[in-house]
PDB file of N, CA and C in Angstrom:
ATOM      1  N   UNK A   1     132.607  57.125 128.542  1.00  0.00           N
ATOM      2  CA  UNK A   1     133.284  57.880 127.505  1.00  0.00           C
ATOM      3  C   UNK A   1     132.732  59.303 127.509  1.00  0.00           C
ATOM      4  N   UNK A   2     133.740  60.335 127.425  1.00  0.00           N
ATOM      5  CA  UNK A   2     133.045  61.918 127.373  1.00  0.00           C
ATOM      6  C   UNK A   2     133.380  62.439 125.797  1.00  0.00           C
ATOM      7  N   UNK A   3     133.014  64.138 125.923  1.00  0.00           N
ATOM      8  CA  UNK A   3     132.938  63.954 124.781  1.00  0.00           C
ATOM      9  C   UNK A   3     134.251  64.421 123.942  1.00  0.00           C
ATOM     10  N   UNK A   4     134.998  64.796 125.112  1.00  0.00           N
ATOM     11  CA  UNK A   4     136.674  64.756 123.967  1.00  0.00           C
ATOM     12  C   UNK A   4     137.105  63.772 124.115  1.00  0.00           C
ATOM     13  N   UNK A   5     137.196  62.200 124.694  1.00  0.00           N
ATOM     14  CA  UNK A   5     137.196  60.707 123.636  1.00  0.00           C
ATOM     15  C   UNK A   5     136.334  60.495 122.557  1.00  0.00           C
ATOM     16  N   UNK A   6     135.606  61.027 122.448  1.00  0.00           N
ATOM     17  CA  UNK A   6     134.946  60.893 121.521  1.00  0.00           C
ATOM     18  C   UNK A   6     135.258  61.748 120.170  1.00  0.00           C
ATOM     19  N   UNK A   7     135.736  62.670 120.292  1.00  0.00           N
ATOM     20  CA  UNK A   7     136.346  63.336 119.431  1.00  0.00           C
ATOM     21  C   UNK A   7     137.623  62.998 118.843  1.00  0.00           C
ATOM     22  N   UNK A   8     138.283  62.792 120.019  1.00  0.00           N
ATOM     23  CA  UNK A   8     139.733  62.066 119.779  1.00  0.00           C
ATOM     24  C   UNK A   8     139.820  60.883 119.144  1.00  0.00           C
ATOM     25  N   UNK A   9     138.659  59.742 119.486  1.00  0.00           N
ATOM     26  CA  UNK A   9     138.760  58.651 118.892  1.00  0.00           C
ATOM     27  C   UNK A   9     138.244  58.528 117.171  1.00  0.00           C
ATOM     28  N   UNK A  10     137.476  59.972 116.999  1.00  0.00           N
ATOM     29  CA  UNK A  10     137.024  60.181 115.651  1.00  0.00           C
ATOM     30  C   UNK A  10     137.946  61.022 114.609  1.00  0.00           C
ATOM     31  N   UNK A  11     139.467  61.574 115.284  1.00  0.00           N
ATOM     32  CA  UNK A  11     140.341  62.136 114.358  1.00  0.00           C
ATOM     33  C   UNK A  11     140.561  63.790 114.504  1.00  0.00           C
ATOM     34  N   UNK A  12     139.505  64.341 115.782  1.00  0.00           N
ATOM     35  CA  UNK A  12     139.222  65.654 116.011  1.00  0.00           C
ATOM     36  C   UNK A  12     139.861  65.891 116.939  1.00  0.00           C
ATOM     37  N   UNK A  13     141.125  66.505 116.757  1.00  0.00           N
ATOM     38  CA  UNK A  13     141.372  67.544 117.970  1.00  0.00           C
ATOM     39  C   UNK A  13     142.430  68.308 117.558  1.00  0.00           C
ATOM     40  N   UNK A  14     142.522  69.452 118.415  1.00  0.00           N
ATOM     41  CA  UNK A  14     143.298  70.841 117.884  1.00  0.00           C
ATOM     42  C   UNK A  14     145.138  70.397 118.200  1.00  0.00           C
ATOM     43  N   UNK A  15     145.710  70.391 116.880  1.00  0.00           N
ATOM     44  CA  UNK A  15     147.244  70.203 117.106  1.00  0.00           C
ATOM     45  C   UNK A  15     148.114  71.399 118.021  1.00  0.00           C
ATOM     46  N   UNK A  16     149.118  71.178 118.465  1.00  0.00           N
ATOM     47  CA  UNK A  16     150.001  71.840 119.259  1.00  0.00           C
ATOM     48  C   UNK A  16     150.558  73.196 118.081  1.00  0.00           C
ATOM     49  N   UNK A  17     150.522  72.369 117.150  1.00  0.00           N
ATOM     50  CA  UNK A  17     151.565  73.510 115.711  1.00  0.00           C
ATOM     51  C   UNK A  17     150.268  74.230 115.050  1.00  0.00           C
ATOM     52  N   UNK A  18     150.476  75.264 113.981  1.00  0.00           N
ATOM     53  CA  UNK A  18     149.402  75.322 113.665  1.00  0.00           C
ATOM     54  C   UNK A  18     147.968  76.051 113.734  1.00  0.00           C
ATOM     55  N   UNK A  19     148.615  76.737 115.205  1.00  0.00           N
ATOM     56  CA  UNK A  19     147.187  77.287 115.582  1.00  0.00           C
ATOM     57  C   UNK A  19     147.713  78.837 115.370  1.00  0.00           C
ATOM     58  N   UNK A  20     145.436  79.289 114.994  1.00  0.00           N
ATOM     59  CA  UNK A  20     145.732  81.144 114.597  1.00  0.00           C
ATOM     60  C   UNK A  20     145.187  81.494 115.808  1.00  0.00           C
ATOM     61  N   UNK A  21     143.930  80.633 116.347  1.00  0.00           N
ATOM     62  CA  UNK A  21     143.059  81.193 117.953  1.00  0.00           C
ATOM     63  C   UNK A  21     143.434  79.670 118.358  1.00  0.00           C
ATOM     64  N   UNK A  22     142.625  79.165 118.205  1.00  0.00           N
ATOM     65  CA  UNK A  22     142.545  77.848 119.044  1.00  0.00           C
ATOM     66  C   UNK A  22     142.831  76.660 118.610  1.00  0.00           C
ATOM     67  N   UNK A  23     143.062  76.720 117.328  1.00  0.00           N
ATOM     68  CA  UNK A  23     143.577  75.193 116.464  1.00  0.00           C
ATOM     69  C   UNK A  23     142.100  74.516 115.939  1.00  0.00           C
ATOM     70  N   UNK A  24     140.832  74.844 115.914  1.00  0.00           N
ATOM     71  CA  UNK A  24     140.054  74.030 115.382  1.00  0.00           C
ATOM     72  C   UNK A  24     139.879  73.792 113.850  1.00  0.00           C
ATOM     73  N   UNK A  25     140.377  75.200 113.380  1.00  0.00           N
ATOM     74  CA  UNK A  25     140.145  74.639 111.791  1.00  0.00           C
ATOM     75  C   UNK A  25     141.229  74.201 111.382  1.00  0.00           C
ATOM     76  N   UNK A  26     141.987  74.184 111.910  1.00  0.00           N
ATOM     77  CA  UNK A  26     143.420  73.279 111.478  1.00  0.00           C
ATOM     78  C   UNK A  26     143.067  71.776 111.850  1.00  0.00           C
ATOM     79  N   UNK A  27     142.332  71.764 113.065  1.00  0.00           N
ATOM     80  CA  UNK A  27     142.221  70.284 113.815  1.00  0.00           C
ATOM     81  C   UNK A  27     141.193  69.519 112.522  1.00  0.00           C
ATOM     82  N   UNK A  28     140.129  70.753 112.309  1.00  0.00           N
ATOM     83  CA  UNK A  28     139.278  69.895 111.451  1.00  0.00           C
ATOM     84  C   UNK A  28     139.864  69.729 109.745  1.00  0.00           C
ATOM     85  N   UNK A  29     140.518  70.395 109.137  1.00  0.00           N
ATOM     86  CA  UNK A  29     141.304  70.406 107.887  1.00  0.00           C
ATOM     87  C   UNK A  29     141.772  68.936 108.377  1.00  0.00           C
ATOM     88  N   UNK A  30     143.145  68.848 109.406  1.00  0.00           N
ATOM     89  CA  UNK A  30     143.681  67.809 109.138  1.00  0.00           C
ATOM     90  C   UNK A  30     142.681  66.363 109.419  1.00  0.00           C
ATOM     91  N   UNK A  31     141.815  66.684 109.971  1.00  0.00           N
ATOM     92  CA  UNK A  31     140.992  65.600 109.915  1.00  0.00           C
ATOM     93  C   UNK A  31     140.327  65.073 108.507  1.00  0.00           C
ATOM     94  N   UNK A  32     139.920  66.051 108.152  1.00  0.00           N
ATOM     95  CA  UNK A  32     139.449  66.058 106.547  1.00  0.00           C
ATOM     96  C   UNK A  32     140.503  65.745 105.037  1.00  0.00           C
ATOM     97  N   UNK A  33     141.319  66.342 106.010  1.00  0.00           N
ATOM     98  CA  UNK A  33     142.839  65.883 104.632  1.00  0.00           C
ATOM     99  C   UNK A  33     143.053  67.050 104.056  1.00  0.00           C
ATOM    100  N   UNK A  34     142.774  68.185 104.508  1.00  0.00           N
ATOM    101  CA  UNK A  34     143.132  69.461 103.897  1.00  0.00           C
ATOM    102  C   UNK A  34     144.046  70.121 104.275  1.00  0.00           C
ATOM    103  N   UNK A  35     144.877  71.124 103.877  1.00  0.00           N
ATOM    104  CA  UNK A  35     145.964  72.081 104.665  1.00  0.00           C
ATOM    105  C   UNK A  35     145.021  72.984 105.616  1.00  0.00           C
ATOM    106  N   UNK A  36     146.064  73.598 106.596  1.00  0.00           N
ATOM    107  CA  UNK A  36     145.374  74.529 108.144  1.00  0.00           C
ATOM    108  C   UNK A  36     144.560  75.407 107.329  1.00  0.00           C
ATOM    109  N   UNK A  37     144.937  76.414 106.200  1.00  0.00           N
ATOM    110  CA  UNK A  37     145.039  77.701 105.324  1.00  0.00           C
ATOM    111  C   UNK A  37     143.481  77.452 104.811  1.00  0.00           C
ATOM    112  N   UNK A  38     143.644  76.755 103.673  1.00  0.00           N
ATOM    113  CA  UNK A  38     142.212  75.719 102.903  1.00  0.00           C
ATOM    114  C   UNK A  38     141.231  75.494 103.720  1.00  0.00           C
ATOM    115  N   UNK A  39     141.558  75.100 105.006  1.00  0.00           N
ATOM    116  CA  UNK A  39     140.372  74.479 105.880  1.00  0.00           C
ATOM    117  C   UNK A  39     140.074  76.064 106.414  1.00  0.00           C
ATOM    118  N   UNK A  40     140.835  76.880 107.203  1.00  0.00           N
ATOM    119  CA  UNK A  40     139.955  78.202 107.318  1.00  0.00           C
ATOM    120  C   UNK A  40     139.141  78.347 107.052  1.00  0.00           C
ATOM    121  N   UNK A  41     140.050  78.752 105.574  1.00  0.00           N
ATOM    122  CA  UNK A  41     139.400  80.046 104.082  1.00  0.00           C
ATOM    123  C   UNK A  41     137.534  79.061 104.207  1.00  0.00           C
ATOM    124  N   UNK A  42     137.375  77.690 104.204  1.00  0.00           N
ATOM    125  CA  UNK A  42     136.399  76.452 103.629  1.00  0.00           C
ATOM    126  C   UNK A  42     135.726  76.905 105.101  1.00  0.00           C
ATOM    127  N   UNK A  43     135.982  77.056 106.240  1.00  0.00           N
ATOM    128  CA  UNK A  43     135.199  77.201 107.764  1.00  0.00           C
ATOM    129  C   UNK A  43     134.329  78.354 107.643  1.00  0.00           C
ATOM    130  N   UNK A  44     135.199  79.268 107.495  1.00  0.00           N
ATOM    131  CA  UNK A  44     134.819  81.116 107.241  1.00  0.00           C
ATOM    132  C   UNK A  44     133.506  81.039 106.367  1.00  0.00           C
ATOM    133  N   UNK A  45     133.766  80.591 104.916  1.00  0.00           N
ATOM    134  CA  UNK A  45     132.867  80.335 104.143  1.00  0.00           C
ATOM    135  C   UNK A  45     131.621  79.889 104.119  1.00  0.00           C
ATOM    136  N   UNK A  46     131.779  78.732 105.459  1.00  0.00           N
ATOM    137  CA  UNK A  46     130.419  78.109 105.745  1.00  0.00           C
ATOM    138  C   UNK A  46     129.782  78.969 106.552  1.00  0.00           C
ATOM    139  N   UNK A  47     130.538  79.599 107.315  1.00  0.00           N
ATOM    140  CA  UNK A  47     130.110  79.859 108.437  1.00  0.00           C
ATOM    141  C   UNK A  47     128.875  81.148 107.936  1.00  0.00           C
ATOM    142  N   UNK A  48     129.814  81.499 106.611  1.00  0.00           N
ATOM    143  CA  UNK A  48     128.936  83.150 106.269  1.00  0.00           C
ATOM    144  C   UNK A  48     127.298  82.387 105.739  1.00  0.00           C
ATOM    145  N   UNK A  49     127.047  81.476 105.554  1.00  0.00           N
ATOM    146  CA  UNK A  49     126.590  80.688 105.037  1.00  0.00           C
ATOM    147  C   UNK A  49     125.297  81.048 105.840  1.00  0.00           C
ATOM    148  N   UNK A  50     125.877  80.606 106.953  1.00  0.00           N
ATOM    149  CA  UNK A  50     124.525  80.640 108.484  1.00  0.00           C
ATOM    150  C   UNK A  50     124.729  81.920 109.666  1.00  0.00           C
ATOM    151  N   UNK A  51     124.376  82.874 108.680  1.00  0.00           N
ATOM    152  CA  UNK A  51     124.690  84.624 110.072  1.00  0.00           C
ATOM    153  C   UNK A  51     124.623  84.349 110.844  1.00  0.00           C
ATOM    154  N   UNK A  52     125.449  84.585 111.681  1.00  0.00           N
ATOM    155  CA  UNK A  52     125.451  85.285 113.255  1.00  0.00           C
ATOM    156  C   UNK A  52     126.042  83.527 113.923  1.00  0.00           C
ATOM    157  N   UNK A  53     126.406  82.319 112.797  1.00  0.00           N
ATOM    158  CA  UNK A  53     126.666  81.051 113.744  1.00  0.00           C
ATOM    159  C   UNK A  53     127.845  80.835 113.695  1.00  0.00           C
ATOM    160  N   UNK A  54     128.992  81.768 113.110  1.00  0.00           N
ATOM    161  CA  UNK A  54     130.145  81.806 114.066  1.00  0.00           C
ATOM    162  C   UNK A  54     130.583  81.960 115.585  1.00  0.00           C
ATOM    163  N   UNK A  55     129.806  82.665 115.740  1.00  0.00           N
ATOM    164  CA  UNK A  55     129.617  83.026 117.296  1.00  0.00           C
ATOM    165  C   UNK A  55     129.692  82.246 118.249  1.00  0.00           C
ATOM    166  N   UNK A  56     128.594  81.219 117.020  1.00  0.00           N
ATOM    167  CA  UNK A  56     128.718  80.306 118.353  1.00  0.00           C
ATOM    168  C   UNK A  56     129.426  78.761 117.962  1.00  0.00           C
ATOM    169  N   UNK A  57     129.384  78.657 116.845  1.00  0.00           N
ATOM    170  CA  UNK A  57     130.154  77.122 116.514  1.00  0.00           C
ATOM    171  C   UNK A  57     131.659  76.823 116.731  1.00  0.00           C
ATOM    172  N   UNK A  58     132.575  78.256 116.575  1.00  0.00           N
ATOM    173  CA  UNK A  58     133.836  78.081 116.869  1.00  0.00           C
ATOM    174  C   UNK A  58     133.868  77.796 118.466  1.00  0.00           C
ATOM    175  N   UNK A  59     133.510  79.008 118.956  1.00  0.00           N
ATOM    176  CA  UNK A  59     133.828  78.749 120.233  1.00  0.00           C
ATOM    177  C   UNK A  59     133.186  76.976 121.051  1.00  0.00           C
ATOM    178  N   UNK A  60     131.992  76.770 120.618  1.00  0.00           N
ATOM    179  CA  UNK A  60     131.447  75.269 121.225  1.00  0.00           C
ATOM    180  C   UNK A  60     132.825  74.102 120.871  1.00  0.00           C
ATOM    181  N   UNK A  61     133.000  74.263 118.971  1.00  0.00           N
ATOM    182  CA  UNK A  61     134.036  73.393 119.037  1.00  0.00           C
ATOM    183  C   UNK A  61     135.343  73.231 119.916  1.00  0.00           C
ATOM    184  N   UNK A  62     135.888  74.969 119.922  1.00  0.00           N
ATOM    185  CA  UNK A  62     137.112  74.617 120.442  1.00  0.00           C
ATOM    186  C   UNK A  62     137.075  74.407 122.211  1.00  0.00           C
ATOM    187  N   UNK A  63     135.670  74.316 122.575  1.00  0.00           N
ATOM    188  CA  UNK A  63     135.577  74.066 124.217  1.00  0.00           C
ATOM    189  C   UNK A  63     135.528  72.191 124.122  1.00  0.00           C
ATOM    190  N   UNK A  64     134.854  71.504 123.176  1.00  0.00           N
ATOM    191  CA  UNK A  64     134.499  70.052 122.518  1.00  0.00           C
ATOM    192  C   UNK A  64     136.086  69.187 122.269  1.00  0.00           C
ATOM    193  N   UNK A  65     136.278  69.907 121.626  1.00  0.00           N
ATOM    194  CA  UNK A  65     137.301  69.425 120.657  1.00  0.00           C
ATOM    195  C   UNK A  65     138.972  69.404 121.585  1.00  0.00           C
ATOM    196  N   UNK A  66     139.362  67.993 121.817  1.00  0.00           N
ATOM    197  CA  UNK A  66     140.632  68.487 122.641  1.00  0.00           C
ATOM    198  C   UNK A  66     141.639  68.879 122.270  1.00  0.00           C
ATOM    199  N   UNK A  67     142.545  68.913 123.060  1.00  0.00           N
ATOM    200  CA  UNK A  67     144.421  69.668 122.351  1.00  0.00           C
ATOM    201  C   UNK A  67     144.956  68.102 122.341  1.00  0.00           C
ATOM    202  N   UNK A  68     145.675  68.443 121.468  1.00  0.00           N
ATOM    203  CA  UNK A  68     146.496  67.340 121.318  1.00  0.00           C
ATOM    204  C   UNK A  68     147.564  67.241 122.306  1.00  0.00           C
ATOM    205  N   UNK A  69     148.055  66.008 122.808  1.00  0.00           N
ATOM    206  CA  UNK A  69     148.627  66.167 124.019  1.00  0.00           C
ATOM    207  C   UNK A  69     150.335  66.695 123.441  1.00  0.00           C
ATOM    208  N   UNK A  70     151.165  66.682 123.957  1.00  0.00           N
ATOM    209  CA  UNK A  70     152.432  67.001 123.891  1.00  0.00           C
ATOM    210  C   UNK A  70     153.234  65.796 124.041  1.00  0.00           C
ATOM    211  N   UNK A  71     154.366  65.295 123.230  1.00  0.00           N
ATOM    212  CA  UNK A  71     154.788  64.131 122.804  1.00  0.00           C
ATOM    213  C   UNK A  71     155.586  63.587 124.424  1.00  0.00           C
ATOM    214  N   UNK A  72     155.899  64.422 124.848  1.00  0.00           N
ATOM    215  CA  UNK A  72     156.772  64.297 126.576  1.00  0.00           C
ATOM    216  C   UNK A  72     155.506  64.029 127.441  1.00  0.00           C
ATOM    217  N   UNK A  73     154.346  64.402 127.529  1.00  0.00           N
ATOM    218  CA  UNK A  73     153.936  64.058 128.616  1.00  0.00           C
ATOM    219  C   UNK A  73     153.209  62.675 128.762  1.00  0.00           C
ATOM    220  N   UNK A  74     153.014  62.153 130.255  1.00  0.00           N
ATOM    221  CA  UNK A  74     152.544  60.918 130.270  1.00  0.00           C
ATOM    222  C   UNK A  74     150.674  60.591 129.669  1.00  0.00           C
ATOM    223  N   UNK A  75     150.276  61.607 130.086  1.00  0.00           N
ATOM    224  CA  UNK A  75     148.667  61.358 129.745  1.00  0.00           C
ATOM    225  C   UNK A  75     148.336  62.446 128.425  1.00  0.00           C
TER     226      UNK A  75
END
Protein backbone atom coordinates (compact mmCIF):
# COMPACT_ATOMS: atom_id res chain seq x y z
CA UNK A 1 0.00 0.00 0.00
CA UNK A 2 1.51 3.66 -0.84
CA UNK A 3 0.71 6.62 0.39
CA UNK A 4 -2.15 7.93 -1.92
CA UNK A 5 -4.15 4.49 -0.98
CA UNK A 6 -3.78 5.43 1.95
CA UNK A 7 -5.20 8.63 1.67
CA UNK A 8 -7.83 7.56 -0.60
CA UNK A 9 -8.88 4.83 1.60
CA UNK A 10 -9.10 7.51 4.53
CA UNK A 11 -11.56 10.04 2.52
CA UNK A 12 -8.51 12.40 1.27
CA UNK A 13 -8.17 13.37 -2.05
CA UNK A 14 -8.43 16.49 -4.24
CA UNK A 15 -11.92 16.51 -6.33
CA UNK A 16 -11.98 17.21 -10.13
CA UNK A 17 -14.67 20.37 -9.35
CA UNK A 18 -13.76 22.75 -6.97
CA UNK A 19 -10.33 23.53 -7.21
CA UNK A 20 -8.55 27.32 -6.58
CA UNK A 21 -4.58 25.72 -6.92
CA UNK A 22 -4.72 22.21 -6.37
CA UNK A 23 -7.97 21.03 -4.68
CA UNK A 24 -6.55 20.23 -1.18
CA UNK A 25 -8.60 22.36 0.95
CA UNK A 26 -11.58 21.49 -0.78
CA UNK A 27 -10.36 17.70 -0.66
CA UNK A 28 -9.86 18.20 3.07
CA UNK A 29 -13.30 20.36 3.85
CA UNK A 30 -15.13 17.63 2.06
CA UNK A 31 -13.52 15.14 4.04
CA UNK A 32 -14.33 16.93 7.21
CA UNK A 33 -17.97 17.83 6.13
CA UNK A 34 -17.37 21.38 5.44
CA UNK A 35 -17.98 23.57 2.24
CA UNK A 36 -14.57 24.20 -0.30
CA UNK A 37 -14.95 28.26 0.93
CA UNK A 38 -15.13 27.36 5.05
CA UNK A 39 -12.44 24.83 4.72
CA UNK A 40 -9.95 27.51 3.06
CA UNK A 41 -10.90 30.54 5.08
CA UNK A 42 -10.31 27.33 8.46
CA UNK A 43 -6.67 26.11 6.39
CA UNK A 44 -5.34 29.82 5.94
CA UNK A 45 -6.13 30.35 9.56
CA UNK A 46 -4.20 27.50 10.83
CA UNK A 47 -1.72 27.86 8.80
CA UNK A 48 -1.06 31.69 10.16
CA UNK A 49 -1.02 29.87 13.29
CA UNK A 50 2.54 28.18 12.49
CA UNK A 51 4.80 31.06 10.25
CA UNK A 52 6.44 30.31 7.44
CA UNK A 53 4.39 26.38 7.42
CA UNK A 54 2.39 27.14 4.55
CA UNK A 55 5.17 26.78 2.47
CA UNK A 56 5.50 23.82 3.15
CA UNK A 57 2.24 21.87 4.21
CA UNK A 58 0.19 22.81 1.12
CA UNK A 59 2.49 21.93 -1.26
CA UNK A 60 3.56 18.22 0.71
CA UNK A 61 -0.27 17.67 0.83
CA UNK A 62 -1.16 18.35 -2.59
CA UNK A 63 2.05 16.10 -3.84
CA UNK A 64 0.36 13.18 -0.88
CA UNK A 65 -2.98 13.61 -1.46
CA UNK A 66 -4.45 12.12 -4.85
CA UNK A 67 -6.90 13.55 -7.64
CA UNK A 68 -9.82 12.05 -7.79
CA UNK A 69 -10.08 9.95 -10.75
CA UNK A 70 -12.56 11.00 -13.57
CA UNK A 71 -15.90 9.06 -13.74
CA UNK A 72 -14.94 7.68 -17.65
CA UNK A 73 -11.76 6.39 -16.93
CA UNK A 74 -10.87 2.75 -16.19
CA UNK A 75 -8.29 3.13 -13.24
Amino acid sequence: MNVHESFARQGLSRPLGDRVIGGVCSGLGRRFGLDPWPARLLFVLALMVLPGSQIIVYPVLWALMPSERHPLTSR
